[in-house]
C-alpha atoms as a PDB file:
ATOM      1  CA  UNK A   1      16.482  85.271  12.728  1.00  0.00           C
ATOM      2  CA  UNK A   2      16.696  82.595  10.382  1.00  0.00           C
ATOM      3  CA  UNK A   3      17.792  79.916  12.862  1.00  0.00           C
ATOM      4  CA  UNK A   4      13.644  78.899  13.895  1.00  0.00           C
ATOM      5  CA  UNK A   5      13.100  79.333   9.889  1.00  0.00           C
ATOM      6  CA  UNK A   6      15.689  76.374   9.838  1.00  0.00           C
ATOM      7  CA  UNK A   7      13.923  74.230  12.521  1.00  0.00           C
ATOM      8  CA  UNK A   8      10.887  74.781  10.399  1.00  0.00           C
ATOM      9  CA  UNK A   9      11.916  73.660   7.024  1.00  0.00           C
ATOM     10  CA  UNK A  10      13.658  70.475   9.294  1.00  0.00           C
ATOM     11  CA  UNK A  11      10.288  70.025  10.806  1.00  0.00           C
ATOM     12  CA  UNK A  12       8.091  69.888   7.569  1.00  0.00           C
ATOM     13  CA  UNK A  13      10.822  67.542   5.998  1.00  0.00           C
ATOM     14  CA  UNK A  14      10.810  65.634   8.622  1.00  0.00           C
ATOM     15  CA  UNK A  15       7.007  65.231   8.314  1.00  0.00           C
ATOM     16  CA  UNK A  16       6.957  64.617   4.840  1.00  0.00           C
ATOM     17  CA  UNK A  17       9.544  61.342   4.973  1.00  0.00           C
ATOM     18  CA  UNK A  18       7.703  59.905   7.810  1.00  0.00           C
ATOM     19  CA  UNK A  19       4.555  60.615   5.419  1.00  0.00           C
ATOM     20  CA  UNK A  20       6.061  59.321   2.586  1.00  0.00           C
ATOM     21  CA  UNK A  21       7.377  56.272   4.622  1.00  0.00           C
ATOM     22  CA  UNK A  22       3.616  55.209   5.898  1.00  0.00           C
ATOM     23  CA  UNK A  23       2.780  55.520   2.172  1.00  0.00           C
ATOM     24  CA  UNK A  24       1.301  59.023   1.308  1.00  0.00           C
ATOM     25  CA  UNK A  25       1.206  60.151  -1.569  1.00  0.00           C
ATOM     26  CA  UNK A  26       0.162  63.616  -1.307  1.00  0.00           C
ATOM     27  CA  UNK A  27       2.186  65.948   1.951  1.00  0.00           C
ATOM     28  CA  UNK A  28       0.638  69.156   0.592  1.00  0.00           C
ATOM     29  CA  UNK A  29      -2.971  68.584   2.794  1.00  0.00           C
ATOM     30  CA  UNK A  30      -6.290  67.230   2.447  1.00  0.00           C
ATOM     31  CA  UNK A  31      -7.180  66.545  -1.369  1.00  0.00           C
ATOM     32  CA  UNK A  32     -10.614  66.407  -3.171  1.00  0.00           C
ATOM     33  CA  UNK A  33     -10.558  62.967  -2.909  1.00  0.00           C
ATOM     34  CA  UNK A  34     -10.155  60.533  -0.582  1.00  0.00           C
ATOM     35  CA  UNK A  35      -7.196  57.656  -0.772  1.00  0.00           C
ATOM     36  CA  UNK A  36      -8.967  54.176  -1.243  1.00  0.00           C
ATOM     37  CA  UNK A  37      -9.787  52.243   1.519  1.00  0.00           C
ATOM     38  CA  UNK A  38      -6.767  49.893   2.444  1.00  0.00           C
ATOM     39  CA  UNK A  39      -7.813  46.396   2.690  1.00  0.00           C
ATOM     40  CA  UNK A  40      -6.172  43.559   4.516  1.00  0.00           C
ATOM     41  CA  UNK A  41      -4.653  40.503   2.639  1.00  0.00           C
ATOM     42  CA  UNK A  42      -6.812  37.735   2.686  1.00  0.00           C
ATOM     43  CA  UNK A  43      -4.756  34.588   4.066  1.00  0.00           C
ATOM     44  CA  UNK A  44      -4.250  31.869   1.287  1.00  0.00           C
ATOM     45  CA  UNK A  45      -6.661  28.872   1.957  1.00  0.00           C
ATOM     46  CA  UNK A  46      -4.941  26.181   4.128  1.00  0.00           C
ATOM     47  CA  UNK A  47      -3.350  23.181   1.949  1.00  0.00           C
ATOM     48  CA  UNK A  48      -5.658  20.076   2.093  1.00  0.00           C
ATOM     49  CA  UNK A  49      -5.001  17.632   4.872  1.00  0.00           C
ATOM     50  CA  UNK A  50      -2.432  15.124   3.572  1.00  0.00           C
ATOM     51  CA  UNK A  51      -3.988  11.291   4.369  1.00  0.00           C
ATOM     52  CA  UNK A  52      -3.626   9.246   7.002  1.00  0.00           C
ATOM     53  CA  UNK A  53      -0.037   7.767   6.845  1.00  0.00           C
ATOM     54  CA  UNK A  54      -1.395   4.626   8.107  1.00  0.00           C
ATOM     55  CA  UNK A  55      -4.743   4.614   5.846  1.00  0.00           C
ATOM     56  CA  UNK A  56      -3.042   2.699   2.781  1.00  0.00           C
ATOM     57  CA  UNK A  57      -1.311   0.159   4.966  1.00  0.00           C
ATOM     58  CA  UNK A  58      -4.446  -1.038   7.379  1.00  0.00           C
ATOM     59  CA  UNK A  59      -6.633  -3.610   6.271  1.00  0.00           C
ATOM     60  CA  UNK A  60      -9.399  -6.308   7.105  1.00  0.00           C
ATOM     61  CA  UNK A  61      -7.867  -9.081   5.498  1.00  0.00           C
ATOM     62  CA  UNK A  62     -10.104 -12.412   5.523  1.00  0.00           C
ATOM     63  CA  UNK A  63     -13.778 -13.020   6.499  1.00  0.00           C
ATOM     64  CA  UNK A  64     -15.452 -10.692   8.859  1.00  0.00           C
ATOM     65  CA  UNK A  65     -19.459 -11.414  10.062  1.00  0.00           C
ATOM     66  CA  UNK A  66     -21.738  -9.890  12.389  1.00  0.00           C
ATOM     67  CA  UNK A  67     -24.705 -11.529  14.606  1.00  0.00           C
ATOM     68  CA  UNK A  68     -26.962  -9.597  16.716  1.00  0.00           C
ATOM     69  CA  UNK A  69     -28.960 -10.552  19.718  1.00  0.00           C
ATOM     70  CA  UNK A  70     -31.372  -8.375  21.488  1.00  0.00           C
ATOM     71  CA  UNK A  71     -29.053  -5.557  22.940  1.00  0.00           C
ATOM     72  CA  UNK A  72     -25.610  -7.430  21.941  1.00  0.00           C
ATOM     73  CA  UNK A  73     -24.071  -8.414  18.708  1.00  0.00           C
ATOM     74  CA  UNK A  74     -20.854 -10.756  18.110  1.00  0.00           C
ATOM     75  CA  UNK A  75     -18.357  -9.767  15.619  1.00  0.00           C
ATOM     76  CA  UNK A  76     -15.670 -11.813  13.951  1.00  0.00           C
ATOM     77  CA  UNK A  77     -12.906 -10.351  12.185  1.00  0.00           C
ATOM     78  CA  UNK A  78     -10.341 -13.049  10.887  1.00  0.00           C
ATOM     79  CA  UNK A  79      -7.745 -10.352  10.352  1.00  0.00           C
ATOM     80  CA  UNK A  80      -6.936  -6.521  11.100  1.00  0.00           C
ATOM     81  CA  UNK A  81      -3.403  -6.034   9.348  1.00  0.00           C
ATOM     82  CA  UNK A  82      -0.615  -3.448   8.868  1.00  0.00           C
ATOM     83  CA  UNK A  83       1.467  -4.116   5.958  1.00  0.00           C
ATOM     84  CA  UNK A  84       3.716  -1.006   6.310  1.00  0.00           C
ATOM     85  CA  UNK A  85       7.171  -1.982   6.901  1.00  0.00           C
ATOM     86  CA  UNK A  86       7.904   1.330   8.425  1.00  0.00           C
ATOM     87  CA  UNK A  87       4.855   2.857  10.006  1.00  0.00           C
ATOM     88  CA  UNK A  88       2.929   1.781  13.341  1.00  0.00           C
ATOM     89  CA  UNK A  89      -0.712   2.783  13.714  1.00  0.00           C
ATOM     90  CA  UNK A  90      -1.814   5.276  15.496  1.00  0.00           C
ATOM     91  CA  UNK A  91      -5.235   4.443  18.391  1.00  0.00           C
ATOM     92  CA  UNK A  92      -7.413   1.689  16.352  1.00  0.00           C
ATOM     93  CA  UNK A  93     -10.914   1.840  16.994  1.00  0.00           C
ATOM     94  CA  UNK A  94     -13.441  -0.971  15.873  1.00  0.00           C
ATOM     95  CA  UNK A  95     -17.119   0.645  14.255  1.00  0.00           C
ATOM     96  CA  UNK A  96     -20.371  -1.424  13.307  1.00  0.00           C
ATOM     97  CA  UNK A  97     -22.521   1.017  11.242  1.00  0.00           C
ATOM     98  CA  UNK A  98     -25.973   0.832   9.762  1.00  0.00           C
ATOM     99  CA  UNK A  99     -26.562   2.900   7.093  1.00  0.00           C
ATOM    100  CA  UNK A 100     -30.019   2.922   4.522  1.00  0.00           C
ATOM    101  CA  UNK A 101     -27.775   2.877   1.259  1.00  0.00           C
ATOM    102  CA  UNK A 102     -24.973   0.974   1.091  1.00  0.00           C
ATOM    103  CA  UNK A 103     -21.244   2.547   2.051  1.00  0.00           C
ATOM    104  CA  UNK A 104     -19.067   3.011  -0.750  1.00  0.00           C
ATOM    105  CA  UNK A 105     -16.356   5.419   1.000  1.00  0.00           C
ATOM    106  CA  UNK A 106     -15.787   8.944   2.434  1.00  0.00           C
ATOM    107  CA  UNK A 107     -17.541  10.052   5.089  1.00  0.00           C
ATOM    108  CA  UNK A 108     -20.405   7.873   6.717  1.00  0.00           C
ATOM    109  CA  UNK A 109     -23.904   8.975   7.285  1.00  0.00           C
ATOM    110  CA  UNK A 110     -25.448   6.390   9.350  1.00  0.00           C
ATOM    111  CA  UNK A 111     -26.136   4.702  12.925  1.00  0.00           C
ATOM    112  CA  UNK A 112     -23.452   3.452  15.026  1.00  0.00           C
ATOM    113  CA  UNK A 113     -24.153   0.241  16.273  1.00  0.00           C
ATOM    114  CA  UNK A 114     -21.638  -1.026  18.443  1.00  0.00           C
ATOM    115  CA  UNK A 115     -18.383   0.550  19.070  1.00  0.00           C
ATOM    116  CA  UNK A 116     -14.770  -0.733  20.886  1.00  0.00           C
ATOM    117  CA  UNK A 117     -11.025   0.752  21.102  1.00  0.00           C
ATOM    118  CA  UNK A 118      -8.937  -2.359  20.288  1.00  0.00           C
ATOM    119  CA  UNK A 119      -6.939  -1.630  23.783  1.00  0.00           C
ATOM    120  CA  UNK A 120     -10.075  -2.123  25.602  1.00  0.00           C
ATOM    121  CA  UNK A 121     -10.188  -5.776  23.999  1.00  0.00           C
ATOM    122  CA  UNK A 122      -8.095  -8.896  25.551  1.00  0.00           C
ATOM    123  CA  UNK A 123      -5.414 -10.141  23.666  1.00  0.00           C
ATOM    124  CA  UNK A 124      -5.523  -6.623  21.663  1.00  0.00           C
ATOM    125  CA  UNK A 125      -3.448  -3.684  22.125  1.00  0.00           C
ATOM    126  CA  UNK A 126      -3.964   0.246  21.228  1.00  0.00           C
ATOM    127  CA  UNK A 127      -1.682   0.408  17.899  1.00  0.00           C
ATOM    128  CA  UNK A 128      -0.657  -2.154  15.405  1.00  0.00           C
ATOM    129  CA  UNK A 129       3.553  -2.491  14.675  1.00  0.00           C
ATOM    130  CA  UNK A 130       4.709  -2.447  11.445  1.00  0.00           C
ATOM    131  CA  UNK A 131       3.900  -5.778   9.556  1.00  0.00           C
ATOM    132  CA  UNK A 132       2.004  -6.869  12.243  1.00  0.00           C
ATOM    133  CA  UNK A 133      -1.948  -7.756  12.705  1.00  0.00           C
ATOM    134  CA  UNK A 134      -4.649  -9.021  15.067  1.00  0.00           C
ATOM    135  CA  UNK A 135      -5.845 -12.255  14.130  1.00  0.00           C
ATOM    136  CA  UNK A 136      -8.792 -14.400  15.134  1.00  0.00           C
ATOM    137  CA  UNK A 137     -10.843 -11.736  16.862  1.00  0.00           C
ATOM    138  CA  UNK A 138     -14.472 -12.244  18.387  1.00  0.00           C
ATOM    139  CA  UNK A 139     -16.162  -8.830  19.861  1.00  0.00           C
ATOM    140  CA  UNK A 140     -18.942  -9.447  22.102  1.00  0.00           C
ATOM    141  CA  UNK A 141     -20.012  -5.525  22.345  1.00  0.00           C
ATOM    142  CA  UNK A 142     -23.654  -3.575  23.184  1.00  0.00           C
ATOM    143  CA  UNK A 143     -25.575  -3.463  20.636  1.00  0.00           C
ATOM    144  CA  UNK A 144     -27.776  -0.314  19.155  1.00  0.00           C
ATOM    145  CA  UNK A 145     -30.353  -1.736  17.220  1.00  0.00           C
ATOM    146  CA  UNK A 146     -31.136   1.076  13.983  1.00  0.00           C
ATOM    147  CA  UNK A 147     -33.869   2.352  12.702  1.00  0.00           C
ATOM    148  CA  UNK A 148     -35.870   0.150  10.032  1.00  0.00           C
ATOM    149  CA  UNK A 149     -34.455   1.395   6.407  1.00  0.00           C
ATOM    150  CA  UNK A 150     -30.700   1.413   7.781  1.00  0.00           C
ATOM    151  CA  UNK A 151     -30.236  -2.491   6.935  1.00  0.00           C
ATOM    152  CA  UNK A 152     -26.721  -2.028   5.070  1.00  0.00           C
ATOM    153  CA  UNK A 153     -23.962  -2.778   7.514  1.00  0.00           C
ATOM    154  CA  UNK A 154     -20.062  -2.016   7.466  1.00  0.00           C
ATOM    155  CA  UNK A 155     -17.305  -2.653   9.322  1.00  0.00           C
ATOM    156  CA  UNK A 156     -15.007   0.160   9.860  1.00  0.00           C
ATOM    157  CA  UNK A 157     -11.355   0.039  11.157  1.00  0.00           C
ATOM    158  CA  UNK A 158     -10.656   3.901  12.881  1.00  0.00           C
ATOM    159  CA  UNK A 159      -7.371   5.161  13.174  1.00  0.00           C
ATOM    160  CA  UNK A 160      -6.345   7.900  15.922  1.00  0.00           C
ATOM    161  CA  UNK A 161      -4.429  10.811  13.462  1.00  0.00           C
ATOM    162  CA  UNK A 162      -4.737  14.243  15.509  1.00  0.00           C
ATOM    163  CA  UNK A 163      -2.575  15.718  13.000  1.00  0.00           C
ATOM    164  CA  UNK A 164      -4.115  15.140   9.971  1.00  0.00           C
ATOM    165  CA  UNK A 165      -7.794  13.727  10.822  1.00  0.00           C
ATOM    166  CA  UNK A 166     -10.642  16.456  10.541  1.00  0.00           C
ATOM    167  CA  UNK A 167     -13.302  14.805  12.761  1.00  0.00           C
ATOM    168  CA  UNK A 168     -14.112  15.819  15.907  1.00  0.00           C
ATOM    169  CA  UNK A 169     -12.760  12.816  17.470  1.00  0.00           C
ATOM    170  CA  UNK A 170      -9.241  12.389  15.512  1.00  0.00           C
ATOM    171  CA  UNK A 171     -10.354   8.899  14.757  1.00  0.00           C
ATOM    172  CA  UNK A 172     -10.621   8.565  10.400  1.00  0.00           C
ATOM    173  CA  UNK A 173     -11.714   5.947   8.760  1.00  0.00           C
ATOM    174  CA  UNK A 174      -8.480   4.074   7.627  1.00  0.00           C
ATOM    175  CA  UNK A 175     -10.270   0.712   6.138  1.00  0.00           C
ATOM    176  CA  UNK A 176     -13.822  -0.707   6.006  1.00  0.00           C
ATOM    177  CA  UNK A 177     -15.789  -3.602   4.500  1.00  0.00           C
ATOM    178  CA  UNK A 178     -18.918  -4.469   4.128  1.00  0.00           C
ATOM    179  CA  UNK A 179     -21.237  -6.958   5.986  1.00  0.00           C
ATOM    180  CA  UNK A 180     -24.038  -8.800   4.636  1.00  0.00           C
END
C-alpha cells in the first residue's frame, strides 16, 4: 500500500522543481495576491551610426559656379577630390540645391535643382580611388527652377554608404559648398 503513496510524493516533487525552475515562488496554491506582471526587457537603443568613412576625405577643392538658363543650368566644378590614401568612395552623386536660408550643414531642407550620378557623366566614373579626383568638370543638367525665397544655392557632393547612411536613398552628404 504505500508504493502509489511513493509515486505521489515523486509526483508533487516533481511539480514543485519544475515550479521552482520557471520561477515560482509559492508551490503551496493560489495566494491572496497575485505575482507582478512580468515585463519584457526593453532592447538597449541602437549605437549611433558611425560617419561616412569617406566623408572626411571628399572634397570640392577650387572654384565651383553655377549658371542657369530657362530649364538647364551649367555647372563647373574645378575639383572633386579624395585625399584618403586608403579608402575609395563609395557611388558619388552631384546635387544643386536651393534653399531660403543659407546651408550651414546637416541635413538639407530645400529644392533640388538639378541632379547627376558622376558615372552617368563622360570622362567621370561611379567612385573616386584613393588620392585621386575629377578635375575640370562642366555639367550641362535639367534644371528645376525654385520657388521665389529659396535664392541660397549649394553644391553638394553625395556619397553611396548603405551601411552607415540613414536616408532613404543611401546617398549622405559627404562635402558641400556654397554658390553665390
Amino acid at each position: 500500500m504505500q508504493k502509489p503513496l511513493l509515486a505521489e510524493s515523486i509526483a508533487t516533487l516533481a511539480l514543485a522543481l519544475l515550479l521552482t525552475a520557471c520561477g515560482a515562488t509559492d508551490i503551496t496554491g493560489p495566494s491572496e495576491t497575485p505575482p507582478p506582471p512580468v515585463r519584457p526587457a526593453t532592447p538597449a537603443p541602437p549605437p549611433p551610426p558611425a560617419p561616412s568613412p569617406g566623408s572626411a576625405t571628399l572634397a570640392f577643392q577650387g572654384s565651383s559656379s553655377f549658371r542657369t538658363s530657362g530649364s538647364s543650368v551649367t555647372i563647373t566644378i574645378q575639383k572633386i577630390a579624395n585625399t584618403s590614401s586608403t579608402y575609395t568612395s563609395g557611388s558619388l552623386r552631384v546635387d544643386l540645391w536651393a534653399t531660403e536660408r543659407p546651408y550651414t550643414g546637416g541635413d538639407i531642407s530645400g529644392y533640388l535643382t538639378a541632379s547627376v550620378k558622376t558615372r552617368d557623366v563622360t570622362g567621370l566614373s561611379d567612385q573616386l580611388r584613393p588620392n585621386s579626383s575629377f578635375s575640370n568638370i562642366t555639367l550641362n543638367l535639367p534644371y528645376t527652377r525654385p520657388p521665389s525665397g529659396a535664392s541660397n544655392y549649394t553644391l553638394i557632393l553625395s556619397e553611396y554608404d548603405s551601411r552607415t547612411c540613414g536616408s532613404t536613398d543611401h546617398y549622405c552628404i559627404a562635402a558641400y559648398v556654397t554658390m553665390h
